[in-house]
C-alpha atoms as a PDB file:
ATOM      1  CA  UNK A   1     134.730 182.741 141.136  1.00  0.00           C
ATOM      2  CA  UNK A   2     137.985 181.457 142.961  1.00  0.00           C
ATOM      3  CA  UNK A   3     136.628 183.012 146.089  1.00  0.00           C
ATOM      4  CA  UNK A   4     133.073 180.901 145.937  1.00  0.00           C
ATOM      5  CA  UNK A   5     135.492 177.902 144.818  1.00  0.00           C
ATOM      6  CA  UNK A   6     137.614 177.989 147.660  1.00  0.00           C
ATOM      7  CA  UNK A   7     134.267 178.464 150.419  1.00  0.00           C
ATOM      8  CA  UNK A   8     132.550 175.854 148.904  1.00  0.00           C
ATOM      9  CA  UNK A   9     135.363 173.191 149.760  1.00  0.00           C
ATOM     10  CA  UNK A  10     136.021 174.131 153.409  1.00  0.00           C
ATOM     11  CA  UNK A  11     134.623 171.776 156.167  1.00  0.00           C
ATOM     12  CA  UNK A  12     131.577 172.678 158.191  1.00  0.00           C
ATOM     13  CA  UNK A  13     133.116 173.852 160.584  1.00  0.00           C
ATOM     14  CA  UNK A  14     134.006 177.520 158.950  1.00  0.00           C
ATOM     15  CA  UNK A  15     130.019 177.503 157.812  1.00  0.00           C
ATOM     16  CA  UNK A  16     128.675 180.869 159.986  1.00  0.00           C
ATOM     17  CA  UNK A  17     132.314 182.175 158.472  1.00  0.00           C
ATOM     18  CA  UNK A  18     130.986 181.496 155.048  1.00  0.00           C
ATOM     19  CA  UNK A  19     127.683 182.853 155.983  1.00  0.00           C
ATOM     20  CA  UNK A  20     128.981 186.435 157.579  1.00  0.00           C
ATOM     21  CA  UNK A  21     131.034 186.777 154.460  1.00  0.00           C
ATOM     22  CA  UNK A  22     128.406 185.947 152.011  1.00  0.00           C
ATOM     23  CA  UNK A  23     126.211 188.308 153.685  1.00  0.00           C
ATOM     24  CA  UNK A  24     129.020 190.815 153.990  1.00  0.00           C
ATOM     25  CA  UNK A  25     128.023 191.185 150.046  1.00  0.00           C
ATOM     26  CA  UNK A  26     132.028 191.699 149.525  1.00  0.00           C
ATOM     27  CA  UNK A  27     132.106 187.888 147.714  1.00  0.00           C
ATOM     28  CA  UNK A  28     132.406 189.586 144.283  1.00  0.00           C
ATOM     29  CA  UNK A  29     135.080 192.016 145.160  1.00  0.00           C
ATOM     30  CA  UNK A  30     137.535 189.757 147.638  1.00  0.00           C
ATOM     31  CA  UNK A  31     140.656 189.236 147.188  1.00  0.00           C
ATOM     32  CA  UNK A  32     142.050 185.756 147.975  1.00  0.00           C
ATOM     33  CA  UNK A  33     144.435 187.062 150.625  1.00  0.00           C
ATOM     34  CA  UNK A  34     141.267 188.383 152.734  1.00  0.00           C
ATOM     35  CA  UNK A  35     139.728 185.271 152.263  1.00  0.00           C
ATOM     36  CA  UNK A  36     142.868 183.010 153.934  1.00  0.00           C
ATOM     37  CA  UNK A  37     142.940 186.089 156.438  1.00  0.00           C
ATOM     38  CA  UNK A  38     139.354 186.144 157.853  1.00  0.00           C
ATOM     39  CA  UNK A  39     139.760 181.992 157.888  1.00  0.00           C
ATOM     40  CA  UNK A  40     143.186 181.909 159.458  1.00  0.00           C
ATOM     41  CA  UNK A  41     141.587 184.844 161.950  1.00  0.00           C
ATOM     42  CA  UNK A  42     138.958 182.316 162.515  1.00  0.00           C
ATOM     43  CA  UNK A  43     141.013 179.249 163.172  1.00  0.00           C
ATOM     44  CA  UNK A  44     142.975 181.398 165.694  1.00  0.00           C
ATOM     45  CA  UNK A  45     140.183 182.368 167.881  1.00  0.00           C
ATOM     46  CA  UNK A  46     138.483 178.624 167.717  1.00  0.00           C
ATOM     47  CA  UNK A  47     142.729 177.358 168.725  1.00  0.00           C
ATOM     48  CA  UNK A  48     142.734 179.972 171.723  1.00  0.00           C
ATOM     49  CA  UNK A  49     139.153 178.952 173.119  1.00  0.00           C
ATOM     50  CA  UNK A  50     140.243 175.233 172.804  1.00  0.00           C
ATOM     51  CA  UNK A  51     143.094 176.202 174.985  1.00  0.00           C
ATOM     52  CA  UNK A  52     141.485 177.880 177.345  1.00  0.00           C
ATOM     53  CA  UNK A  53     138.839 175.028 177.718  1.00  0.00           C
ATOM     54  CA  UNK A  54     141.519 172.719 178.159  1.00  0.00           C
ATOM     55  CA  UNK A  55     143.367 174.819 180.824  1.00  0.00           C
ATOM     56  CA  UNK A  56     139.785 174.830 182.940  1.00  0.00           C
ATOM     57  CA  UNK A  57     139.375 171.131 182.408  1.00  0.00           C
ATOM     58  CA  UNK A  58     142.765 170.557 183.466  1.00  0.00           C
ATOM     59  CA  UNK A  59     142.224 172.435 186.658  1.00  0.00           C
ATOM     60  CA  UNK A  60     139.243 170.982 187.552  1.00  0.00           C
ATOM     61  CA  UNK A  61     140.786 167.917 187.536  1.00  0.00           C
ATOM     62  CA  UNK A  62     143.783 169.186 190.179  1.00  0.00           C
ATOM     63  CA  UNK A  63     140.762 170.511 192.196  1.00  0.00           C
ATOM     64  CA  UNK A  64     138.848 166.700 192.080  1.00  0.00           C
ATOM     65  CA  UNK A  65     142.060 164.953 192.456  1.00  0.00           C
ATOM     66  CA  UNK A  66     143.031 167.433 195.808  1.00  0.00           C
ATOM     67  CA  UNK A  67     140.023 167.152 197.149  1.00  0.00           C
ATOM     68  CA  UNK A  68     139.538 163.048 197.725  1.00  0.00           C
ATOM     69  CA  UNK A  69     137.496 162.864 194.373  1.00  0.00           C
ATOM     70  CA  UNK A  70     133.722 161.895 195.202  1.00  0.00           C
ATOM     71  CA  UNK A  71     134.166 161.706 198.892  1.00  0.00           C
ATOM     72  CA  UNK A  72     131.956 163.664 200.987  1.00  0.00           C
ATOM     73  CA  UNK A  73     129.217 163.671 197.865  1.00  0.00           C
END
């Protein structure tokens, strides 16, 4: 019951993490602790691809700034 508590208050953006675990079928037998582990697991993977994306973005712009921006286009 604290489980089904807990998922139904997180934002949307853990929703398909909701969903796998629901379908998982595990939802009556979780423990909290796997709960806060699969979500912080979650949150780490969505924190590296952010970082990543800004690393590209970041060198795109080196790569637009060194080469004269739109000239040439």
């Amino acid at each position: 019951m604290v489980i089904e508590k807990v998922m139904r208050t997180l934002v949307p953006n853990y929703d398909h993490v909701i969903v796998a675990i629901q379908e998982s079928g595990n939802v009556p037998t979780m423990q909290l602790e796997d709960l806060v582990g699969s979500l912080e697991a979650h949150e780490l993977v969505i924190n590296e691809r952010k970082s990543a994306q800004e690393s590209v973005q970041a060198m795109q712009a080196q790569t637009f700034k060194k080469n004269g921006g739109n000239k040439g286009k």
